[in-house]
Protein backbone atom coordinates (compact mmCIF):
# COMPACT_ATOMS: atom_id res chain seq x y z
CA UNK A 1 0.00 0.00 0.00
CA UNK A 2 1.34 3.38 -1.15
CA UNK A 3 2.44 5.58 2.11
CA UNK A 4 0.69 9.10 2.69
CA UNK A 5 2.84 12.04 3.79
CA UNK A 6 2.84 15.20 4.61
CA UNK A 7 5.83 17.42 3.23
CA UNK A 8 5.73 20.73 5.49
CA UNK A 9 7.26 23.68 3.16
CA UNK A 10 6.99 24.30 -0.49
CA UNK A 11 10.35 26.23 -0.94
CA UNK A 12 13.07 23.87 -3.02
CA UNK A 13 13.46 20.89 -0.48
CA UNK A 14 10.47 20.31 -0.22
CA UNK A 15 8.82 20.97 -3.57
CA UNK A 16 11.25 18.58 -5.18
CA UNK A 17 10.79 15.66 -2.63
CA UNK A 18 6.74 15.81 -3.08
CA UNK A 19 7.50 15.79 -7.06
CA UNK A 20 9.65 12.76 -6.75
CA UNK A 21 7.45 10.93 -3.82
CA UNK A 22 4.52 11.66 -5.89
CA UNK A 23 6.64 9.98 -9.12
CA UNK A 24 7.29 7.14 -7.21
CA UNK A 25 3.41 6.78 -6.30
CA UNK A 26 3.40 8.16 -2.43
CA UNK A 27 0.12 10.72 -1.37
CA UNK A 28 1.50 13.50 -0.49
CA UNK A 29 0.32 16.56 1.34
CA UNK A 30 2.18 19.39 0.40
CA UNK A 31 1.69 22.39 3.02
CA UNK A 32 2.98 26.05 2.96
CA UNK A 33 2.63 28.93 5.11
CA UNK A 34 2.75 31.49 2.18
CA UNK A 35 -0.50 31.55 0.46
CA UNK A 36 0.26 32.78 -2.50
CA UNK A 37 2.31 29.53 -2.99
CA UNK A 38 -0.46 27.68 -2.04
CA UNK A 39 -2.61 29.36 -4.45
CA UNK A 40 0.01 28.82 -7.16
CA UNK A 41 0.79 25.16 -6.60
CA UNK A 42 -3.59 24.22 -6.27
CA UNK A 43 -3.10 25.44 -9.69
CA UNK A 44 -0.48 23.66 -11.22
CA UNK A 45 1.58 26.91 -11.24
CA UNK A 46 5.15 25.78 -9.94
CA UNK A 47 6.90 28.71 -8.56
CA UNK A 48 10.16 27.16 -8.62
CA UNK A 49 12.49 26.10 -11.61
CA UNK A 50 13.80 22.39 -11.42
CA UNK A 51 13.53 20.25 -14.18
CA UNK A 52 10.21 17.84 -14.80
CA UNK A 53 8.72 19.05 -11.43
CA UNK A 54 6.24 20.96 -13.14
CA UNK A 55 5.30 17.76 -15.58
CA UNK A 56 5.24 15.70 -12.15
CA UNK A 57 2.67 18.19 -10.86
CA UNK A 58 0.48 18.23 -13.95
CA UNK A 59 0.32 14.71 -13.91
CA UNK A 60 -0.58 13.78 -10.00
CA UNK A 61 -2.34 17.17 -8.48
CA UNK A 62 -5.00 16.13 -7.31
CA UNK A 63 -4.84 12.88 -7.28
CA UNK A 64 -0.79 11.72 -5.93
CA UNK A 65 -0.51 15.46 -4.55
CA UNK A 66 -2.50 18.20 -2.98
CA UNK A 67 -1.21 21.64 -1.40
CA UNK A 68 -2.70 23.68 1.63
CA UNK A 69 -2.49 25.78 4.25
CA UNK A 70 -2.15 23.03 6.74
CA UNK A 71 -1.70 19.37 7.24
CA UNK A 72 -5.25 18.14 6.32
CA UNK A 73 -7.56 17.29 9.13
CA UNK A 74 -8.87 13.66 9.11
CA UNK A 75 -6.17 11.92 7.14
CA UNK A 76 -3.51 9.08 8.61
CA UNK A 77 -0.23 10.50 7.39
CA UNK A 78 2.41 7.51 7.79
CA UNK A 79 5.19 10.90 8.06
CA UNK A 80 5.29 14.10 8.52
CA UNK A 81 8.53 15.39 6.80
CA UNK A 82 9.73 19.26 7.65
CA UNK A 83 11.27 20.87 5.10
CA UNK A 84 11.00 24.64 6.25
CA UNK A 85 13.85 27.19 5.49
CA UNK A 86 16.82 27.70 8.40
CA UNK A 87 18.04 30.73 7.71
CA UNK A 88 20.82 32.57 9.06
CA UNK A 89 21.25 35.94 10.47
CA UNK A 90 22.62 38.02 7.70
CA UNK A 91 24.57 40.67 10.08
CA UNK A 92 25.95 37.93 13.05
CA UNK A 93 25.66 34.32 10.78
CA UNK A 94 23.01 32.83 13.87
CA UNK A 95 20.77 30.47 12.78
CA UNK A 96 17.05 31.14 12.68
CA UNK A 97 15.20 27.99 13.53
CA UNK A 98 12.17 29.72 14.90
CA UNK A 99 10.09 28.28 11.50
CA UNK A 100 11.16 24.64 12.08
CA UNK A 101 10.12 25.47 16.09
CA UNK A 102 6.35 26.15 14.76
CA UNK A 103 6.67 23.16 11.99
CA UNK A 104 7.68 20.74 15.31
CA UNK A 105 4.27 22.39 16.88
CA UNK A 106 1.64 22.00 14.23
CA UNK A 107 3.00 18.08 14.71
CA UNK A 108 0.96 17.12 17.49
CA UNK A 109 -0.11 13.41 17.25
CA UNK A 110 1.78 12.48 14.20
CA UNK A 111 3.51 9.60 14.93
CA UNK A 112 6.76 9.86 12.98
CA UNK A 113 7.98 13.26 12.27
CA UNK A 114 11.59 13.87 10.05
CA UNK A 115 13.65 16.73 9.70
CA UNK A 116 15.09 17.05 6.37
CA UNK A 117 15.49 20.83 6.98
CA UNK A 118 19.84 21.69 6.90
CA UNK A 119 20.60 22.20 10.56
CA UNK A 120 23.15 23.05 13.38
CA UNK A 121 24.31 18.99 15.03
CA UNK A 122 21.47 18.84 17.77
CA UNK A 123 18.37 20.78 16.59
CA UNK A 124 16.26 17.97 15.85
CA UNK A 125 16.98 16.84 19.49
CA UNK A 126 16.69 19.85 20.91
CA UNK A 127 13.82 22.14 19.19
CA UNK A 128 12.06 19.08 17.13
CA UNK A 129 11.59 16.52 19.49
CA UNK A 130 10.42 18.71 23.46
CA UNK A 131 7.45 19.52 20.57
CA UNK A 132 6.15 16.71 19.96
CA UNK A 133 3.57 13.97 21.32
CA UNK A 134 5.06 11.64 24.17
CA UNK A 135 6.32 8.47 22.14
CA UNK A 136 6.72 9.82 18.63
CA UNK A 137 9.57 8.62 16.14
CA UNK A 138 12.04 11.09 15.45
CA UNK A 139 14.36 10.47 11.99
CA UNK A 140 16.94 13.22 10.18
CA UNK A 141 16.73 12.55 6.58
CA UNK A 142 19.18 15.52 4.99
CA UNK A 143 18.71 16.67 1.67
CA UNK A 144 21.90 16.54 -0.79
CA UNK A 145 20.98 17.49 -4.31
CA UNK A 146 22.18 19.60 -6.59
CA UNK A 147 19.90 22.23 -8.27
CA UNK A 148 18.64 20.88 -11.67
CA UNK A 149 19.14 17.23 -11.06
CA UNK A 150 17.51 17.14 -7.66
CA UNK A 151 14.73 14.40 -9.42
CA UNK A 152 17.08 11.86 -10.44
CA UNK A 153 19.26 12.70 -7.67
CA UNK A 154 16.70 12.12 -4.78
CA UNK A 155 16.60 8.57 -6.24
CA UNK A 156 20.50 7.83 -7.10
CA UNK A 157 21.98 9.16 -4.07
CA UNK A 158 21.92 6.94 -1.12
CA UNK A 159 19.81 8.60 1.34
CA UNK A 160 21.32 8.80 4.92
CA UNK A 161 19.01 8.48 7.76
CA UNK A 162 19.88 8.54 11.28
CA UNK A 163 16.86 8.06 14.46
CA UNK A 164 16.17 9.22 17.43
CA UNK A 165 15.93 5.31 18.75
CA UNK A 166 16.03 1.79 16.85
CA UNK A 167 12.34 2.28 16.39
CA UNK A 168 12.58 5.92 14.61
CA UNK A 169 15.27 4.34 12.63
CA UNK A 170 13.16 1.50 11.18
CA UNK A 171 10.38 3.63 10.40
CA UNK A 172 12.58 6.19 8.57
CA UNK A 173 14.18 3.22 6.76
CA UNK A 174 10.59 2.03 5.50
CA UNK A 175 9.30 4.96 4.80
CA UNK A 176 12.64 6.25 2.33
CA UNK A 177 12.77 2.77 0.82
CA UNK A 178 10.41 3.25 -1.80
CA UNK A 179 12.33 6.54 -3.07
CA UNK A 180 16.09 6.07 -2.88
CA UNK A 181 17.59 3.30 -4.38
CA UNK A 182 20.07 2.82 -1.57
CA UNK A 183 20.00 3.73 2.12
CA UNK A 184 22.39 4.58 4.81
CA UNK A 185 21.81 4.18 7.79
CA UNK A 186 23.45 6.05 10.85
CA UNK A 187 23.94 6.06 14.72
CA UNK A 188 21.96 9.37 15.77
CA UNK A 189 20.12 12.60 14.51
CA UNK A 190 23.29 14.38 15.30
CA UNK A 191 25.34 11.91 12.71
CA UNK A 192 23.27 12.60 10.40
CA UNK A 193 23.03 16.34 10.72
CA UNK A 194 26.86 16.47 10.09
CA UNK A 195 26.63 14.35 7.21
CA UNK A 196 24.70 17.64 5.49
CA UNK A 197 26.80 19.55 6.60
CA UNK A 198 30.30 18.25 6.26
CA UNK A 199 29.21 17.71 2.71
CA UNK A 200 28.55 21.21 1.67
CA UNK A 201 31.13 22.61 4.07
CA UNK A 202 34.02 20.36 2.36
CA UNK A 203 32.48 21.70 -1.46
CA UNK A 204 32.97 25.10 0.08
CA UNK A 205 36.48 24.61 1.02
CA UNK A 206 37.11 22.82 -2.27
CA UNK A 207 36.09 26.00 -4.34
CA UNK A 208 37.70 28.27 -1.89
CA UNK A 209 41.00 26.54 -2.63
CA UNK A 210 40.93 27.21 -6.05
CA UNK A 211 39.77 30.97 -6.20
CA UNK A 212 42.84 31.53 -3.55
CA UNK A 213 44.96 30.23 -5.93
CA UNK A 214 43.13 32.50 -8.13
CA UNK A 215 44.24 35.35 -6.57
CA UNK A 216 47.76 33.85 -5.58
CA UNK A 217 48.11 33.62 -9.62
CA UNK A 218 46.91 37.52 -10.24
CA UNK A 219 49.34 38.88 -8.13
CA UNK A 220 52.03 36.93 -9.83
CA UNK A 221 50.46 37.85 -13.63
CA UNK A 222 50.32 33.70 -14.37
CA UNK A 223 47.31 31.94 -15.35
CA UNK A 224 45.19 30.24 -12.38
CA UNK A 225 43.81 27.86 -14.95
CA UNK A 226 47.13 27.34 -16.81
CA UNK A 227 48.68 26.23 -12.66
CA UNK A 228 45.27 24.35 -12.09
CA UNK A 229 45.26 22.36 -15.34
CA UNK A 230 49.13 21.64 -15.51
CA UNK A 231 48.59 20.22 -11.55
CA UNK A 232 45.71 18.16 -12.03
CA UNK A 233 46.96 16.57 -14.85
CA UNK A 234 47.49 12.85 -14.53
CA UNK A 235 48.41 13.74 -10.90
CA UNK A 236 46.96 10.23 -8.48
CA UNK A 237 45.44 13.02 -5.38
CA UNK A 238 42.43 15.01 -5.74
CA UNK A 239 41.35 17.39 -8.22
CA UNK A 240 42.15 21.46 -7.70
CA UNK A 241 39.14 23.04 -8.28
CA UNK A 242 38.86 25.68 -11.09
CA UNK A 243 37.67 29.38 -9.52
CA UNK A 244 34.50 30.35 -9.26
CA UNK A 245 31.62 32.35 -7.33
CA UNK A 246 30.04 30.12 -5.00
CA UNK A 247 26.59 30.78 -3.96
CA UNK A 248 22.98 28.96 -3.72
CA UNK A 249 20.64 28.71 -0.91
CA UNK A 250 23.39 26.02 1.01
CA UNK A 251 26.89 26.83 0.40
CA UNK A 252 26.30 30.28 1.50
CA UNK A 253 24.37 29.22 4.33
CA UNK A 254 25.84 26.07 6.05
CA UNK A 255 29.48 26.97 7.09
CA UNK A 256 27.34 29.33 8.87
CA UNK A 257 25.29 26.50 10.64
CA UNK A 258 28.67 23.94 10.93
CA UNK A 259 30.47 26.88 13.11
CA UNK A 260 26.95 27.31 15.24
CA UNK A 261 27.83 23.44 16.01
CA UNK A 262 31.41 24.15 17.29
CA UNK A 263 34.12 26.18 17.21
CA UNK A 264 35.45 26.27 13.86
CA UNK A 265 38.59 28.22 12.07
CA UNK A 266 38.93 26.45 8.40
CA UNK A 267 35.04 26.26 7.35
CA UNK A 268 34.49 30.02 8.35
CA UNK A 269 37.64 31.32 7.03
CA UNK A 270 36.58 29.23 3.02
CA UNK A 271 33.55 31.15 3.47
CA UNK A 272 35.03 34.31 4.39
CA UNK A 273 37.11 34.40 0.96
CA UNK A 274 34.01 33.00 -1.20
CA UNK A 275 32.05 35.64 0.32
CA UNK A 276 34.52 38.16 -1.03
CA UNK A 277 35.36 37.33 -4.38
CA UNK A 278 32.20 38.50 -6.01
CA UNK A 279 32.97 42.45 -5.17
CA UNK A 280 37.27 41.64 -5.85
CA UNK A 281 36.42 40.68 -9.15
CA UNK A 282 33.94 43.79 -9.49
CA UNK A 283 36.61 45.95 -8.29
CA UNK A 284 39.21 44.63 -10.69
CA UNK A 285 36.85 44.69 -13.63
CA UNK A 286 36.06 48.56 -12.47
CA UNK A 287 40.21 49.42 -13.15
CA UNK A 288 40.21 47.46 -16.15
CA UNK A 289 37.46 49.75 -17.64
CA UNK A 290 39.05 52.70 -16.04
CA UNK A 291 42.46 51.73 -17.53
CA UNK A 292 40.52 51.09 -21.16
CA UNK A 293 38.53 54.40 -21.26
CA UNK A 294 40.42 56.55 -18.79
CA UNK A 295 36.68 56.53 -16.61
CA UNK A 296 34.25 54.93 -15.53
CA UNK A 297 31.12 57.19 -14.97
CA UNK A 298 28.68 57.17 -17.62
CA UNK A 299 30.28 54.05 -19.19
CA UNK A 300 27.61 50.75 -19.92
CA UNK A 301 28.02 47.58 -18.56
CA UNK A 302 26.41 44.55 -19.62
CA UNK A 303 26.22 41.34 -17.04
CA UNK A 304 25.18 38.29 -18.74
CA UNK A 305 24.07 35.75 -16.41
CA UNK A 306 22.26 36.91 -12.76
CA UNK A 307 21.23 33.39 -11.12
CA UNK A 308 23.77 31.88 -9.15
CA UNK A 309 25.02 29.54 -11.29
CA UNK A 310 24.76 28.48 -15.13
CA UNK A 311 25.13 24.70 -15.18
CA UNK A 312 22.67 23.12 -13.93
CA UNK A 313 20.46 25.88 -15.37
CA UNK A 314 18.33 27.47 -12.84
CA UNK A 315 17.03 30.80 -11.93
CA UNK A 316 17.67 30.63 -8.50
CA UNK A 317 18.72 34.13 -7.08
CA UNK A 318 19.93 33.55 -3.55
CA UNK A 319 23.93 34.01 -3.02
CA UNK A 320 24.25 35.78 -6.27
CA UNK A 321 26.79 37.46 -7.03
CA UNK A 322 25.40 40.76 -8.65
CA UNK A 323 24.31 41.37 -5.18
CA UNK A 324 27.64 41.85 -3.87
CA UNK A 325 28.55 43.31 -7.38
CA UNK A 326 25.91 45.83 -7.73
CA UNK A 327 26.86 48.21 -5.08
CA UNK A 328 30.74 48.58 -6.91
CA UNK A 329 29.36 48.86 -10.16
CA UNK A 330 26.66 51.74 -8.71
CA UNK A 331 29.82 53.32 -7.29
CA UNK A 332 31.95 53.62 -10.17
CA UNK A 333 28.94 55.34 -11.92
CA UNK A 334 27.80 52.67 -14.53
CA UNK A 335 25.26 51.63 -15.93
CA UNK A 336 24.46 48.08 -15.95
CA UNK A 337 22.41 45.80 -18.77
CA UNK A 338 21.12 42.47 -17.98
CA UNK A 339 20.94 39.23 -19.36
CA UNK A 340 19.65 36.07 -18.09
CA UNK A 341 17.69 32.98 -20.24
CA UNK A 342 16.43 31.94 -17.21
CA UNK A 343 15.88 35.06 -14.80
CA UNK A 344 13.28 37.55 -15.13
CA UNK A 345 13.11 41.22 -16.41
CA UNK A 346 11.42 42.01 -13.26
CA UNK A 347 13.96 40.24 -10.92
CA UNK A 348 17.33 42.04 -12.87
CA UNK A 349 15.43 45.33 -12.27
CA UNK A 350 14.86 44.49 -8.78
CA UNK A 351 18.59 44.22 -8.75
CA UNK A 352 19.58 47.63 -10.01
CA UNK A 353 19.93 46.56 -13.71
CA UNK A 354 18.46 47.13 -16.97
CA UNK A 355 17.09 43.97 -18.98
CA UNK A 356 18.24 43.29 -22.68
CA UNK A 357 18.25 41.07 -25.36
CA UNK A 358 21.52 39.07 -26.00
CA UNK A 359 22.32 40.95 -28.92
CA UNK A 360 22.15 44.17 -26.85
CA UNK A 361 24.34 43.61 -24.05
CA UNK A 362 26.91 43.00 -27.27
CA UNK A 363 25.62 45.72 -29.24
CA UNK A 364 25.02 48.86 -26.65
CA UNK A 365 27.79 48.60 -24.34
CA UNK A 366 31.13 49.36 -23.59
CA UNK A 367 31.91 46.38 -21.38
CA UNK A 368 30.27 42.95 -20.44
CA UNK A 369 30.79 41.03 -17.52
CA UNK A 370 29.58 36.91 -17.83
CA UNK A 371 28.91 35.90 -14.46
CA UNK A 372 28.03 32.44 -15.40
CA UNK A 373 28.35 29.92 -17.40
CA UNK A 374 24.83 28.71 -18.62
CA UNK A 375 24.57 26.88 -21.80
CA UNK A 376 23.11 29.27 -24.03
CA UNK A 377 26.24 31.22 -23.04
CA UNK A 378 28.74 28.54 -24.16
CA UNK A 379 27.78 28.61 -27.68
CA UNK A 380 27.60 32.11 -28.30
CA UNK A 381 29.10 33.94 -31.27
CA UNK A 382 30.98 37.41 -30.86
CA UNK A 383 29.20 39.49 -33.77
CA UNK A 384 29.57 43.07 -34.39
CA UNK A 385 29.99 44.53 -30.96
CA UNK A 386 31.04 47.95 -28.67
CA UNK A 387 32.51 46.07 -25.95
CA UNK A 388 35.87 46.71 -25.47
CA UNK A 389 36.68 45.27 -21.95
CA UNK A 390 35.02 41.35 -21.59
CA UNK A 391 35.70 39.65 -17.90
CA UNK A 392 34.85 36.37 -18.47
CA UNK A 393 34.20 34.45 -15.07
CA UNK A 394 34.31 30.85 -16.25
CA UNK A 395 36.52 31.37 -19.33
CA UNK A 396 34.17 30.17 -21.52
CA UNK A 397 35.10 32.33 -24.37
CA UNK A 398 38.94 31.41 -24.21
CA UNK A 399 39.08 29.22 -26.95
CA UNK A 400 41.05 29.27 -30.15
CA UNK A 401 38.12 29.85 -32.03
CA UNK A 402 37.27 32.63 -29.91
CA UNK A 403 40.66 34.30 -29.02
CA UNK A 404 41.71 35.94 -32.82
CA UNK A 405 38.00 37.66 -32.70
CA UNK A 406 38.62 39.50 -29.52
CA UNK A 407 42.70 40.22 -30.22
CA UNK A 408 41.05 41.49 -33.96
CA UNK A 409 38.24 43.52 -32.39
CA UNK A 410 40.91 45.14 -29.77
CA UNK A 411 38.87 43.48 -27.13
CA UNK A 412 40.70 43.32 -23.68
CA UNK A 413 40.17 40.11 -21.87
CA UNK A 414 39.82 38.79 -18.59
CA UNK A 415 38.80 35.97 -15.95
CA UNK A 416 39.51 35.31 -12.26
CA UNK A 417 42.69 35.83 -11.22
CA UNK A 418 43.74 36.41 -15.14
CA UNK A 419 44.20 39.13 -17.71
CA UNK A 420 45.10 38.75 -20.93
């Protein structure tokens, strides 16, 4: 018999576990504090991007899947799985767990409750469980996908699961088995918090290795990719990363949550230098237009590329780095075009630019900036163009192919850590 759940939180966790529960022929009970969500999702209207969740939606709302306001009265859930947003405190990096606290609440006389929620080791002991009813089962299930595979993902990846007894374990077990193809099972909640969390803490520190080499490189005029490349090649230890922003709703958020679990020097010092890339390489793309036009005021720029990341696509806004960008940019005295296939004109205005067509960011101004590397990107031809200054984040453009256009069209390049 199919198992009934309830999935508490329509943000990206949990919109993309009901999708793929509902795939896999659960009921699920989607709930969301934010009505307009609500409203959206009774409709079919998927407010978030992620690849065939919108198809899954078509095909079982209604029937696999329903959305409300609350968990609905009158129906056995086997689960009641919270998937509510943990922020942090933008100005001290405390977490906010008051929205899992009221989650816990509205849980009275469910009989298994899991956290899949990212948290600081010991908040599903300590706020989840002194809410609930005497006797319930307590699992932490974390979530570990990437954006724009998260449906295939939630099936591949083993899916760790750690209980607050042998009982909670079990039921956790059972009710995961008919998603994930393989299951892990661990000692405690707390083992399985860290599991989250040491995973996106260790891809922080990966990237923040290679954008300090990055910077190492720039201040020594060699090419980071050139050093990266010649290290990693047929070399038996692990891979240097290439440099890169780093953003998204976890890897901006989770060092924050590991050093709430303990005192910490390496994860918050990788996030520290992540954090501050996005306005270095703003500043350095500010003297190369300086250096190119003798000022900067009045100049346009055009910034292909506003969501987080390019690959997987996905139009998710939160760690950007225009935000850190913007306020350099607004200094300086440009003016800044936009360009996104995936973001809205209304969201780059909300940011402070100007939205464009791809042939207009080329065609009307006097520098671009690519901030990421989305396909549509990749494949793009340099035409007949104003730009004179290109800073090209991922490198994308530096290709043979690519490299006797710019040098032809006096067009000065750059990347992280690297100007040609």
């Amino acid at each position: 018999m199919p198992k009934t759940v309830g999935v508490v939180g329509m943000g990206y966790v949990g919109l993309t576990l009901t999708a793929a529960m509902a795939a896999k022929g659960y009921r699920v009970h989607g709930v969301d504090a934010n009505p307009e969500v609500v409203q959206a999702l009774a409709r079919g209207r998927v407010h978030v991007y992620e690849p065939g969740v919108a198809e899954v939606f078509a095909d079982h709302l209604g029937t696999g899947v329903t959305v409300g306001h609350t968990l609905p009265d009158g129906v056995p859930l086997d689960a009641v799985i919270l998937c509510v947003s943990t922020p942090v405190d933008l100005a001290s990096g405390a977490p906010r767990l008051g929205n899992l606290a009221e989650a816990a609440a509205a849980c009275a006389g469910q009989r298994l409750v899991v956290v899949r929620s990212t948290v600081p080791i010991g908040t599903s002991r300590a706020v989840v469980l002194p809410r609930l009813d005497e006797g319930a089962r307590l699992v932490m299930a974390p979530e570990r996908t990437i954006q724009g595979q998260a449906l295939r993902e939630l099936v591949e990846l083993p899916q760790v699961i750690g209980g607050l007894d042998e009982a909670s374990l079990r039921e956790g077990v059972e009710l995961f088995e008919g998603l994930a193809d393989r299951i892990v099972p661990v000692s405690s909640l707390e083992a399985a918090e860290m599991v989250k969390l040491a995973n996106n803490c260790h891809t922080d520190l990966i990237y923040a290795y290679g954008n300090e080499l990055a910077l190492v490189a720039e201040q020594h005029r060699l090419d980071p990719l050139e050093v990266i490349r010649a290290a990693n090649l047929d070399y038996p230890r692990p891979d240097l990363a290439r440099p890169g922003y780093v953003g998204g709703g976890c890897l901006t958020k989770d060092p924050y949550l590991m050093r709430a679990s303990a005192t910490t020097s390496l994860v918050g010092h990788a996030r520290a230098l992540n954090e501050r890339l996005p306005s270095h390489v703003a500043g350095r793309l500010v003297d190369l237009i300086r250096e190119t036009f003798g000022e900067t005021r009045g100049r346009r720029l055009s910034v292909l590329g506003w969501a987080y990341k390019g690959w997987p696509a996905t139009d998710d806004m939160r760690g950007t780095p225009i935000a850190d960008m913007m306020p350099v940019f607004t200094a300086a005295g440009l003016t800044v075009l936009g360009h996104d296939p995936l973001v809205t004109d209304e969201v780059i205005r909300e940011y402070g630019g100007q939205p464009v067509s791809l042939d207009k960011a080329f065609s009307e101004a006097d520098a671009m900036l690519i901030v990421n590397d989305h396909p549509d990107y990749r494949g793009m031809e340099i035409g007949e163009t104003s730009i004179r200054v290109l800073f090209d984040s991922w490198r994308i453009l530096d290709t043979d192919r690519h490299a006797g256009v710019l040098a032809g069209r006096g067009i000065r390049y750059a990347g992280i850590g690297y100007t040609r």
